[in-house]
PDB file of N, CA and C in Angstrom:
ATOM      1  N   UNK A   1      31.421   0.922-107.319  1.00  0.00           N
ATOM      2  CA  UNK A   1      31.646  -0.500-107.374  1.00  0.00           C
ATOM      3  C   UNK A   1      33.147  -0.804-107.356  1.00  0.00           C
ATOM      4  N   UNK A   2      33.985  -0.278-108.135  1.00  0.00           N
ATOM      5  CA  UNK A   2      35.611   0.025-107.876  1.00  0.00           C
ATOM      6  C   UNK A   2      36.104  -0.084-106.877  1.00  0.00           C
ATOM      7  N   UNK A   3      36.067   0.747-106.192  1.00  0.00           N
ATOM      8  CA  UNK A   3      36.051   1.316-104.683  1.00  0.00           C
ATOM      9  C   UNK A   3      35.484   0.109-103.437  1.00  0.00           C
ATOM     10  N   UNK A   4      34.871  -0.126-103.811  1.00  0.00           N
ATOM     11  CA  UNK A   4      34.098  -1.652-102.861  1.00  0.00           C
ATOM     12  C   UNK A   4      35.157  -2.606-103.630  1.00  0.00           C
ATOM     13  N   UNK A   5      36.056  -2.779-104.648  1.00  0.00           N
ATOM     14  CA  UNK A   5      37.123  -4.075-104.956  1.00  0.00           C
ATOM     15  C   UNK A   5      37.916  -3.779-104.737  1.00  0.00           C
ATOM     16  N   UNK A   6      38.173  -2.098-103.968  1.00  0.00           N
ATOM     17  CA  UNK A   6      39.380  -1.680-103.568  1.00  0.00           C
ATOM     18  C   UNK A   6      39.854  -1.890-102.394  1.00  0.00           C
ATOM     19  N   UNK A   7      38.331  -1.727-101.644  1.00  0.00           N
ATOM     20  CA  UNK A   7      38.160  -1.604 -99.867  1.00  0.00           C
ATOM     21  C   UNK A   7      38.009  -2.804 -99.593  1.00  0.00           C
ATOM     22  N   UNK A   8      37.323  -4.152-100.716  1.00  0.00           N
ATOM     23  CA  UNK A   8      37.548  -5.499-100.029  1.00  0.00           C
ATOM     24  C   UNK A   8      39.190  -6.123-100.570  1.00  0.00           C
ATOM     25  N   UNK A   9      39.603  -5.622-101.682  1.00  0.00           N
ATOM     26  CA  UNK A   9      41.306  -6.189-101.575  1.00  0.00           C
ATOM     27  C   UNK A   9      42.055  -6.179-100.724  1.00  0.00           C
ATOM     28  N   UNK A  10      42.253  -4.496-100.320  1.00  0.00           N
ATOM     29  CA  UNK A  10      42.867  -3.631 -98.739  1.00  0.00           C
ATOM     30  C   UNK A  10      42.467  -4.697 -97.874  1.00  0.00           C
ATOM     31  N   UNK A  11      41.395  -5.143 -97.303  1.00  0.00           N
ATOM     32  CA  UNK A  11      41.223  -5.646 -96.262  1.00  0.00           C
ATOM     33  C   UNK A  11      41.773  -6.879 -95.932  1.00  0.00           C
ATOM     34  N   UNK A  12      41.612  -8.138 -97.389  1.00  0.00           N
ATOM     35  CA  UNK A  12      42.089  -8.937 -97.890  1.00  0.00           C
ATOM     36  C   UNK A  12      43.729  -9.220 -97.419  1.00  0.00           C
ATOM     37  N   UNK A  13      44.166  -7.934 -98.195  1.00  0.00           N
ATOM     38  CA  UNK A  13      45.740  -7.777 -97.640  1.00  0.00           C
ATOM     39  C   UNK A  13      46.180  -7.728 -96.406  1.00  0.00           C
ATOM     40  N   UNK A  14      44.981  -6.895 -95.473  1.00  0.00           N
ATOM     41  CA  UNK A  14      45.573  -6.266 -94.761  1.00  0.00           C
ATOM     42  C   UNK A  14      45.985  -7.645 -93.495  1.00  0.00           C
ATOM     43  N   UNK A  15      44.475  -8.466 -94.220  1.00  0.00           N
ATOM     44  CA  UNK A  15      44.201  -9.893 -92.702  1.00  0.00           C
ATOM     45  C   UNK A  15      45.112 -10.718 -93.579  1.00  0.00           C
ATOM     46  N   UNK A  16      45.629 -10.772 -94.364  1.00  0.00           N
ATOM     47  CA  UNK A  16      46.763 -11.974 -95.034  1.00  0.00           C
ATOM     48  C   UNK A  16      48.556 -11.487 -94.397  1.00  0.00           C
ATOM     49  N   UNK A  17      48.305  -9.905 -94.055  1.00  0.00           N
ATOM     50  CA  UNK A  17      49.749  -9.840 -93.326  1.00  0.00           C
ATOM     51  C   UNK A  17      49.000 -10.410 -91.918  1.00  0.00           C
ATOM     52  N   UNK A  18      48.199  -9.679 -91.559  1.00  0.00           N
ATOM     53  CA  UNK A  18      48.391 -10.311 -90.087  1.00  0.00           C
ATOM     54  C   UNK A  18      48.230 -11.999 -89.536  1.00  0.00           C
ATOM     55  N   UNK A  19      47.877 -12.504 -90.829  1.00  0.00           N
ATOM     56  CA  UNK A  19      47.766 -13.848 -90.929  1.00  0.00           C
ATOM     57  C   UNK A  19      49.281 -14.696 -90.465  1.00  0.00           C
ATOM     58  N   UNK A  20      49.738 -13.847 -91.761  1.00  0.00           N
ATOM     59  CA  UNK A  20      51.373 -14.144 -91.935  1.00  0.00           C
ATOM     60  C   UNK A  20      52.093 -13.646 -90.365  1.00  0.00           C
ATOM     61  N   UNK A  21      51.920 -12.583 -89.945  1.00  0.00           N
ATOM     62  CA  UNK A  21      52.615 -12.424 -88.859  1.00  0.00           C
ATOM     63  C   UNK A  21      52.529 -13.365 -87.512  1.00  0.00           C
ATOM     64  N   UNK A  22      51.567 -13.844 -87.465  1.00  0.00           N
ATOM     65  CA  UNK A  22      50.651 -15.442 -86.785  1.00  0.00           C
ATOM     66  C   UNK A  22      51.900 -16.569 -87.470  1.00  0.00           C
ATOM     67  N   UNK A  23      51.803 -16.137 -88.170  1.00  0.00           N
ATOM     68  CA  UNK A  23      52.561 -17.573 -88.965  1.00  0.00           C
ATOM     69  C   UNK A  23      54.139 -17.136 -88.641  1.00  0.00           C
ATOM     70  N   UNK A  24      54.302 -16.050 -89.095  1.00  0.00           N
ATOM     71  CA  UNK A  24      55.854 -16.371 -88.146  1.00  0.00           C
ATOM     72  C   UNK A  24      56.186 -16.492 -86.984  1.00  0.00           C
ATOM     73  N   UNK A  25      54.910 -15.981 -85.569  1.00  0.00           N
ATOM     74  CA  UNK A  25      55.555 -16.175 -84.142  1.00  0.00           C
ATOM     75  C   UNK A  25      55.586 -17.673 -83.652  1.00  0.00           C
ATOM     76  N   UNK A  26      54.232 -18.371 -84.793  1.00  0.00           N
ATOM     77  CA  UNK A  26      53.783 -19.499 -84.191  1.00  0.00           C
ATOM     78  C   UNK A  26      55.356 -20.779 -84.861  1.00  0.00           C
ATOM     79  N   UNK A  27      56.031 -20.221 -86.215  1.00  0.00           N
ATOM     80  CA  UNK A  27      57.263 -20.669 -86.324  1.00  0.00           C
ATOM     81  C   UNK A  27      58.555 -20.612 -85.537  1.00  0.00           C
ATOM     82  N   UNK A  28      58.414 -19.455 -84.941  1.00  0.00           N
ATOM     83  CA  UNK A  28      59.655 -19.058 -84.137  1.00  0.00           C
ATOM     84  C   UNK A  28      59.080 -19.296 -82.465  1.00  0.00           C
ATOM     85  N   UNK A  29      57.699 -19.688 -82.282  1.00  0.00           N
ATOM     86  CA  UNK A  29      57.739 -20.405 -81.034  1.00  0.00           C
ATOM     87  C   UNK A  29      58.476 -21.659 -80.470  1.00  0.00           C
ATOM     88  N   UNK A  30      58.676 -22.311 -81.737  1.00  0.00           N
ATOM     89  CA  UNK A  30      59.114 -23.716 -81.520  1.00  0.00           C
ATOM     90  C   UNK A  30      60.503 -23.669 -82.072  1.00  0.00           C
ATOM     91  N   UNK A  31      61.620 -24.336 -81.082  1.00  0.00           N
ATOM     92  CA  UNK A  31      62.946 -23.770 -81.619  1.00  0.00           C
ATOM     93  C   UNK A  31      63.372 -25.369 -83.129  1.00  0.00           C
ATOM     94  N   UNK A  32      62.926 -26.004 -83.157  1.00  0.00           N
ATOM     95  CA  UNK A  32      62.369 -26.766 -84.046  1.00  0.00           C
ATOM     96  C   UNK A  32      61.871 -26.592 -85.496  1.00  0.00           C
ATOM     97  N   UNK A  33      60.646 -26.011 -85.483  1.00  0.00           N
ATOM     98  CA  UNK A  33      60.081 -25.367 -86.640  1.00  0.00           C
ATOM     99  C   UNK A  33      60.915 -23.870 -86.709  1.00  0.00           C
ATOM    100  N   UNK A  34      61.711 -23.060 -86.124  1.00  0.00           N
ATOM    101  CA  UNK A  34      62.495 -22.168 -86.212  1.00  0.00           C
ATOM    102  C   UNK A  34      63.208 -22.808 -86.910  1.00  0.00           C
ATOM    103  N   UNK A  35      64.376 -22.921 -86.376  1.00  0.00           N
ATOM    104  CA  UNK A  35      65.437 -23.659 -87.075  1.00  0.00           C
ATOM    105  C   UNK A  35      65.576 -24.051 -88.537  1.00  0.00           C
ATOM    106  N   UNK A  36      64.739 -25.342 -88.719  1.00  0.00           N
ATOM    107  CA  UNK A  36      64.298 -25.416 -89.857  1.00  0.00           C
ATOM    108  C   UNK A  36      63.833 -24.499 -91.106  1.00  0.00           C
ATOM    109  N   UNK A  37      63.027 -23.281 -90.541  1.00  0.00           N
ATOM    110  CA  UNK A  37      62.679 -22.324 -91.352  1.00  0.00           C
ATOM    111  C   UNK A  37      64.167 -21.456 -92.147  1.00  0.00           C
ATOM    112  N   UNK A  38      65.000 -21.358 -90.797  1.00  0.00           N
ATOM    113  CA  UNK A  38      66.121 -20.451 -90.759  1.00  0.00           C
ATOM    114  C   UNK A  38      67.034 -21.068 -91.673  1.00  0.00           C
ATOM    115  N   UNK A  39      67.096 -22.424 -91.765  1.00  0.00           N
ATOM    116  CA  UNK A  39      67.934 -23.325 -92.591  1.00  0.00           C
ATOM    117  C   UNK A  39      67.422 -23.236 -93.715  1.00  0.00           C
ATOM    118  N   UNK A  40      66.318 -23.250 -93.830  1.00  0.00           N
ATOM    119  CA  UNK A  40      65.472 -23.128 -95.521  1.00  0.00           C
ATOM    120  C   UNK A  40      65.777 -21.596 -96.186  1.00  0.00           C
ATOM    121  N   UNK A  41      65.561 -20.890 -95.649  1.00  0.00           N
ATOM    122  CA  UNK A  41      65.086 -19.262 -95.920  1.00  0.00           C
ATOM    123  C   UNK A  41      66.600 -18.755 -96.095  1.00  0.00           C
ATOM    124  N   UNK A  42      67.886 -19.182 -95.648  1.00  0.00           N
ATOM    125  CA  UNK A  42      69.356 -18.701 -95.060  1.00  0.00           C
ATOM    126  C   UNK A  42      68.968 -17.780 -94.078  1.00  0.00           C
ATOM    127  N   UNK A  43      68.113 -17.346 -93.307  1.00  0.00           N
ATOM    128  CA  UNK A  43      68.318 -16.354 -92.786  1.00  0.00           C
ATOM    129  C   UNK A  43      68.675 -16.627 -91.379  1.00  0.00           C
ATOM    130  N   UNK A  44      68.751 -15.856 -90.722  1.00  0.00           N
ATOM    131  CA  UNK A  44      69.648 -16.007 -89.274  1.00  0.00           C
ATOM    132  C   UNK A  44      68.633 -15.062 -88.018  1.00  0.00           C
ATOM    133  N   UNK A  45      69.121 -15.508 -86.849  1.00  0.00           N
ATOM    134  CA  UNK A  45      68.719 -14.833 -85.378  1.00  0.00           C
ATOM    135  C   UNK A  45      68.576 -13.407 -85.908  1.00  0.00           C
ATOM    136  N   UNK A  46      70.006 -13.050 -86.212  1.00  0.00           N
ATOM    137  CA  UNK A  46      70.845 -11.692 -86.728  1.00  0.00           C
ATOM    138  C   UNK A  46      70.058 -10.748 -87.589  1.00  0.00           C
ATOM    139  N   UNK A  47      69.038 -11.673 -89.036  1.00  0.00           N
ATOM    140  CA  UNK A  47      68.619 -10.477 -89.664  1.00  0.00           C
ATOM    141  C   UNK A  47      67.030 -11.036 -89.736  1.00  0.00           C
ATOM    142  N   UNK A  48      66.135 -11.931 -89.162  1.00  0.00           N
ATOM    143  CA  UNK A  48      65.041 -12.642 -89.334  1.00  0.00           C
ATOM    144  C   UNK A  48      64.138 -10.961 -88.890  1.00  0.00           C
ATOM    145  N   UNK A  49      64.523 -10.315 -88.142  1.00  0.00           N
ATOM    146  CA  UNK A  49      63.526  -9.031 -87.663  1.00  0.00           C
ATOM    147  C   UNK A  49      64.153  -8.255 -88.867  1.00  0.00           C
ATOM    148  N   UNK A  50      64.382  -7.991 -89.450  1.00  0.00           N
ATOM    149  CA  UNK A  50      64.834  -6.844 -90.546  1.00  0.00           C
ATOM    150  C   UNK A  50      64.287  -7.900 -92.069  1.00  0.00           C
ATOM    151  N   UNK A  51      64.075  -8.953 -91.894  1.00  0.00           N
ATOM    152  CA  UNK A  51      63.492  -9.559 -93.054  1.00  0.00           C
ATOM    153  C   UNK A  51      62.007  -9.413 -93.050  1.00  0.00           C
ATOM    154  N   UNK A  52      61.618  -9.272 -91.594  1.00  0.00           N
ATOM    155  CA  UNK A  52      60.598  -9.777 -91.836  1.00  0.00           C
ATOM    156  C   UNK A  52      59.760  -8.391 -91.818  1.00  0.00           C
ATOM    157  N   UNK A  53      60.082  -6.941 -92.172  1.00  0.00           N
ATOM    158  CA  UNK A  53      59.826  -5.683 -92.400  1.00  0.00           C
ATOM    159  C   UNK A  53      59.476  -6.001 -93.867  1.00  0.00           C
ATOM    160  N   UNK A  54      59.702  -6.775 -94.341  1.00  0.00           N
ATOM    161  CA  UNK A  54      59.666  -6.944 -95.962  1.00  0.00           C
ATOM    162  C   UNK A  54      58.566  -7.349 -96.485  1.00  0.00           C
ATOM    163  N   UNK A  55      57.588  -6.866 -96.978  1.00  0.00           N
ATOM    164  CA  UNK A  55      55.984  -7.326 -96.927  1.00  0.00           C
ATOM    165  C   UNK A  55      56.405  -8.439 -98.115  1.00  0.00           C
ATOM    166  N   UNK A  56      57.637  -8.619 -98.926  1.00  0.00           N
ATOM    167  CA  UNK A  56      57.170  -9.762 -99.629  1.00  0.00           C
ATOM    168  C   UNK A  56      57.960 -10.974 -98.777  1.00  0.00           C
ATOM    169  N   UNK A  57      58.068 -10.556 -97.536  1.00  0.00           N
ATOM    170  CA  UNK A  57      58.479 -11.576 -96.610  1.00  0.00           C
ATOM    171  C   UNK A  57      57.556 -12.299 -95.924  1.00  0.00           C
ATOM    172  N   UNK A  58      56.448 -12.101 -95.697  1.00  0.00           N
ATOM    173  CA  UNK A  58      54.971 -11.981 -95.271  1.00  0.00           C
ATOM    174  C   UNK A  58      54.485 -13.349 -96.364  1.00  0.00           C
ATOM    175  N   UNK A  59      54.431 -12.803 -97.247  1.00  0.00           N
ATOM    176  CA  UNK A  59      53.822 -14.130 -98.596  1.00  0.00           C
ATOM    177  C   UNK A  59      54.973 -15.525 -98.329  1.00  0.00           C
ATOM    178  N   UNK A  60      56.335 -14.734 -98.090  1.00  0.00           N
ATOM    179  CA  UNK A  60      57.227 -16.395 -98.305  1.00  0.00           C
ATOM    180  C   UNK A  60      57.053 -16.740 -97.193  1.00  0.00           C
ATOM    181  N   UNK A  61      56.403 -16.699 -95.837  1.00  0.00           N
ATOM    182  CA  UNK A  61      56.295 -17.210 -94.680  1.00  0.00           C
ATOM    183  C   UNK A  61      54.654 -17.984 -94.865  1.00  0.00           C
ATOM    184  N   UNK A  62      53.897 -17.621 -95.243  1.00  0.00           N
ATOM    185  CA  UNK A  62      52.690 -18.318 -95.984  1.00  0.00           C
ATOM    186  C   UNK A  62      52.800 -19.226 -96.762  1.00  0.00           C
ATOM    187  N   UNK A  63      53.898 -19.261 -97.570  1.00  0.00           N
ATOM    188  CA  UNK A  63      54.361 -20.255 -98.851  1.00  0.00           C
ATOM    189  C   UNK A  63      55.316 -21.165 -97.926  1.00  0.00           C
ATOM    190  N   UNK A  64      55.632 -20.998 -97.189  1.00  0.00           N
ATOM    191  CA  UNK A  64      56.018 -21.704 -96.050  1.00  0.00           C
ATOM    192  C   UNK A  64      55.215 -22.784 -95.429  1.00  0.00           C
ATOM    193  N   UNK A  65      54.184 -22.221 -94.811  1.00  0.00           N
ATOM    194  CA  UNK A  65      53.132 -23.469 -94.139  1.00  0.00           C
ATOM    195  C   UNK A  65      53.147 -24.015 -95.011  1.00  0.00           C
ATOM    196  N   UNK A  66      52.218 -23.311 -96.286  1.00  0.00           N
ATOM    197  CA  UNK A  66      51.069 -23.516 -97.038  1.00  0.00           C
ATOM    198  C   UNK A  66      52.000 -24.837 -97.717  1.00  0.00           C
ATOM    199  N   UNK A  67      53.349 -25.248 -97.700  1.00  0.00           N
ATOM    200  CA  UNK A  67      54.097 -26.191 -98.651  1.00  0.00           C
ATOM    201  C   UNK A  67      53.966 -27.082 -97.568  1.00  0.00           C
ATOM    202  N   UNK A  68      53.697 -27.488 -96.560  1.00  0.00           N
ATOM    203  CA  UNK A  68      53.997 -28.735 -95.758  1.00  0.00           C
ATOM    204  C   UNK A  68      52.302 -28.609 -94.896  1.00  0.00           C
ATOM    205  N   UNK A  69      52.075 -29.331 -95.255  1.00  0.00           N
ATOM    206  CA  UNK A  69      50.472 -29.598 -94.932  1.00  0.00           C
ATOM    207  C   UNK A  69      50.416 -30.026 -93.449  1.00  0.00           C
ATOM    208  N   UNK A  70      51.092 -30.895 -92.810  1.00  0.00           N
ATOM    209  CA  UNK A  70      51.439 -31.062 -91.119  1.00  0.00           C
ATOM    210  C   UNK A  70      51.329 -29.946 -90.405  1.00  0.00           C
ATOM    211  N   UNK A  71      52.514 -28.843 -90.909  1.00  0.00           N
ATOM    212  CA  UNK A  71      52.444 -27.827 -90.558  1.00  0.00           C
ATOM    213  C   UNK A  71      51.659 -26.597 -90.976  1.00  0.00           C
ATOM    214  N   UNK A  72      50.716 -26.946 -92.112  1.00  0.00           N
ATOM    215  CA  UNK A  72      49.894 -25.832 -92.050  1.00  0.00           C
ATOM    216  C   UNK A  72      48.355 -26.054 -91.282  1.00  0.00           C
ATOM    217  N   UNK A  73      48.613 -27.247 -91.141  1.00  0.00           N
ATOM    218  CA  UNK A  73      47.010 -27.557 -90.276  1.00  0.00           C
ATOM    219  C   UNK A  73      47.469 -27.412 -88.765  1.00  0.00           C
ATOM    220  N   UNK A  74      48.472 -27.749 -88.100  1.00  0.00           N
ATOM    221  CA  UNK A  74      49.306 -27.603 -86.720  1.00  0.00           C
ATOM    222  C   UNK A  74      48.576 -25.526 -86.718  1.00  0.00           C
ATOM    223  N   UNK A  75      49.206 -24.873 -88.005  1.00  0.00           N
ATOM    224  CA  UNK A  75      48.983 -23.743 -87.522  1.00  0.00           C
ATOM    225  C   UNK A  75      47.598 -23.219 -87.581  1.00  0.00           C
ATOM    226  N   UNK A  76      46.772 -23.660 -88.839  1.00  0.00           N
ATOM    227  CA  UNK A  76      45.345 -23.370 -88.257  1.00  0.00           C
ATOM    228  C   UNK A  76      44.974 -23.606 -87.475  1.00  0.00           C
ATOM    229  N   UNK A  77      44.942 -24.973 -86.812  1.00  0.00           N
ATOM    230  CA  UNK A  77      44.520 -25.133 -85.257  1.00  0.00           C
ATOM    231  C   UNK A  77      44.465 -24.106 -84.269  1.00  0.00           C
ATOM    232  N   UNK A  78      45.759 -23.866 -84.398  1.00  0.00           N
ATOM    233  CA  UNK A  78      46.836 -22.771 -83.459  1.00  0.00           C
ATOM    234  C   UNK A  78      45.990 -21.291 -83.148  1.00  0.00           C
ATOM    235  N   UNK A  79      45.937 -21.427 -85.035  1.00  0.00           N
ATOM    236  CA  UNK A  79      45.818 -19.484 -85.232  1.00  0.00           C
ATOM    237  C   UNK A  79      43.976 -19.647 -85.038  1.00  0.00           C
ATOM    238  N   UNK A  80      42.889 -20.817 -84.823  1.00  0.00           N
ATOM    239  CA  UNK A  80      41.819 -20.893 -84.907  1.00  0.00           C
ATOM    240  C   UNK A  80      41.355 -20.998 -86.355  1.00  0.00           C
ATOM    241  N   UNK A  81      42.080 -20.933 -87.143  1.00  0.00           N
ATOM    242  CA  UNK A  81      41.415 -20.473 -88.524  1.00  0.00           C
ATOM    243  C   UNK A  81      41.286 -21.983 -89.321  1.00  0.00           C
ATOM    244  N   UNK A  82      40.763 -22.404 -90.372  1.00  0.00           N
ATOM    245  CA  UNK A  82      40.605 -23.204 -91.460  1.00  0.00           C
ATOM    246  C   UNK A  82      42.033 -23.236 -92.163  1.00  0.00           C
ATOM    247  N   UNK A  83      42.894 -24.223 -92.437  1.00  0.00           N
ATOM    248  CA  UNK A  83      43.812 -24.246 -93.846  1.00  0.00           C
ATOM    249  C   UNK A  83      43.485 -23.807 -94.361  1.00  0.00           C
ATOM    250  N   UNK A  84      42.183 -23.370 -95.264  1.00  0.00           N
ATOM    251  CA  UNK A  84      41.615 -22.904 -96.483  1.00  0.00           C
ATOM    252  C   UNK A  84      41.761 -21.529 -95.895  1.00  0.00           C
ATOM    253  N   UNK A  85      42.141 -20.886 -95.139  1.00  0.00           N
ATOM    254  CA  UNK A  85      41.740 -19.521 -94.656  1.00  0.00           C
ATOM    255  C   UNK A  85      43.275 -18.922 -95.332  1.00  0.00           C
ATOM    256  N   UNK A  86      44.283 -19.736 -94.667  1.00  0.00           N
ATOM    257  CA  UNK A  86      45.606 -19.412 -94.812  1.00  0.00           C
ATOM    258  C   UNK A  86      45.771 -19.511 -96.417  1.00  0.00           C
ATOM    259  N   UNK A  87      45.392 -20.068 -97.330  1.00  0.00           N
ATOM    260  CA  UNK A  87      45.836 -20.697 -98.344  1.00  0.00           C
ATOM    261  C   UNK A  87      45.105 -19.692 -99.038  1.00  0.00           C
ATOM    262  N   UNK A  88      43.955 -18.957 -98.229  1.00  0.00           N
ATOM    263  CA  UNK A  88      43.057 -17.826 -99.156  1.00  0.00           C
ATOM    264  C   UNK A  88      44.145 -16.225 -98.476  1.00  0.00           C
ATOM    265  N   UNK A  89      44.654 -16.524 -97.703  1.00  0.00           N
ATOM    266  CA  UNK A  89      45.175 -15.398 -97.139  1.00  0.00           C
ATOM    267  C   UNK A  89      46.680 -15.128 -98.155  1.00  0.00           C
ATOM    268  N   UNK A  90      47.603 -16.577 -98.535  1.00  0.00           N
ATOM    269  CA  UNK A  90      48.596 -16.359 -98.971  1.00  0.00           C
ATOM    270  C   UNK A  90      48.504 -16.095-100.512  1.00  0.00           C
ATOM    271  N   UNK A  91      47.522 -16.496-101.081  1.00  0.00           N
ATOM    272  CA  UNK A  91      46.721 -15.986-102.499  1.00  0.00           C
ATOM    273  C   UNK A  91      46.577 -14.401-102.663  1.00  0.00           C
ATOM    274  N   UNK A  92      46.139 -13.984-101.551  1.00  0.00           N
ATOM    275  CA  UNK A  92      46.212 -12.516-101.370  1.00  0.00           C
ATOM    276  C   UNK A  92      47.124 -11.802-101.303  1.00  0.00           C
ATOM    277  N   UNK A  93      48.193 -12.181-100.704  1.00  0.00           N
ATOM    278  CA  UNK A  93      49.361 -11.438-100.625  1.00  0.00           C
ATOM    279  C   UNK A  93      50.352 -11.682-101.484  1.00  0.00           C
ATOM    280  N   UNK A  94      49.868 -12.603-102.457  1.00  0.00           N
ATOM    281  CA  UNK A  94      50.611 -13.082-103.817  1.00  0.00           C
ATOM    282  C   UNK A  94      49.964 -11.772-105.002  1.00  0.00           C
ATOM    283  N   UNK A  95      48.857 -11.513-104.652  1.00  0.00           N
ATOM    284  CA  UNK A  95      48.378 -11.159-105.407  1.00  0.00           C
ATOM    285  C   UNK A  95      47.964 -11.800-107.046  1.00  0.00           C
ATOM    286  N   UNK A  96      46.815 -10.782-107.944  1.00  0.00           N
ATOM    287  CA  UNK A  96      46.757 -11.824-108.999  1.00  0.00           C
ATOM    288  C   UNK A  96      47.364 -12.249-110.202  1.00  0.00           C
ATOM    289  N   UNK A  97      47.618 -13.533-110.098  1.00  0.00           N
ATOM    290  CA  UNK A  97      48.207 -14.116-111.062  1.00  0.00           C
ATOM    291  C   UNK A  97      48.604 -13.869-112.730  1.00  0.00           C
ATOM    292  N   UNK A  98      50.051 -14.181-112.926  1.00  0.00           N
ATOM    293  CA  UNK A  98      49.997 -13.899-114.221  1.00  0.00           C
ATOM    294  C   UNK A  98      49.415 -14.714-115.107  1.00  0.00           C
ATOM    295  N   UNK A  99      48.779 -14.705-116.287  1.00  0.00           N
ATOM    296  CA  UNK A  99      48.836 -15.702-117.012  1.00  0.00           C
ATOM    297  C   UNK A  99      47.727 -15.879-118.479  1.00  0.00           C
TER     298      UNK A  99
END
């Protein structure tokens, strides 16, 4: 039974990076929603591919949509998926909560 909360977390994770990786091309498609990101985040042309090796770079690009609702429904559309999908995907890669 362990093992089945192990193999459905893994999986969990595994579709919340590739979620996230959706979520950054579909940001850096638009030099617009780029920009903006790049201005928020400080990051630059220069190191955005070496940031984004960073699996807890993955969650702040999720915490990204997931904060501007325009743009997180623009990207479900996009990515086919539900808001609620993304918002269950960036939960995942947050992992669980302290408290």
């Amino acid at each position: 039974m362990r093992d089945s909360l192990k193999t459905k977390q893994s999986a969990n994770l595994e579709a919340g990076r590739s979620l996230a990786v959706s979520g950054l091309a579909f940001i850096a498609a638009d030099s617009d929603r780029l920009g903006r990101f790049l201005d928020l985040t400080g990051l630059g042309p220069h190191n955005l591919r070496t940031a984004a090796a960073d699996p807890a770079f993955l969650d702040s690009v999720l915490d990204y949509l997931v904060a501007d609702e325009a743009l997180l429904v623009a990207f479900a559309a996009d990515a086919g998926v539900k808001p609620e999908a993304v918002a269950r995907a960036h939960a995942a890669l947050r992992g669980p909560s302290e408290g």
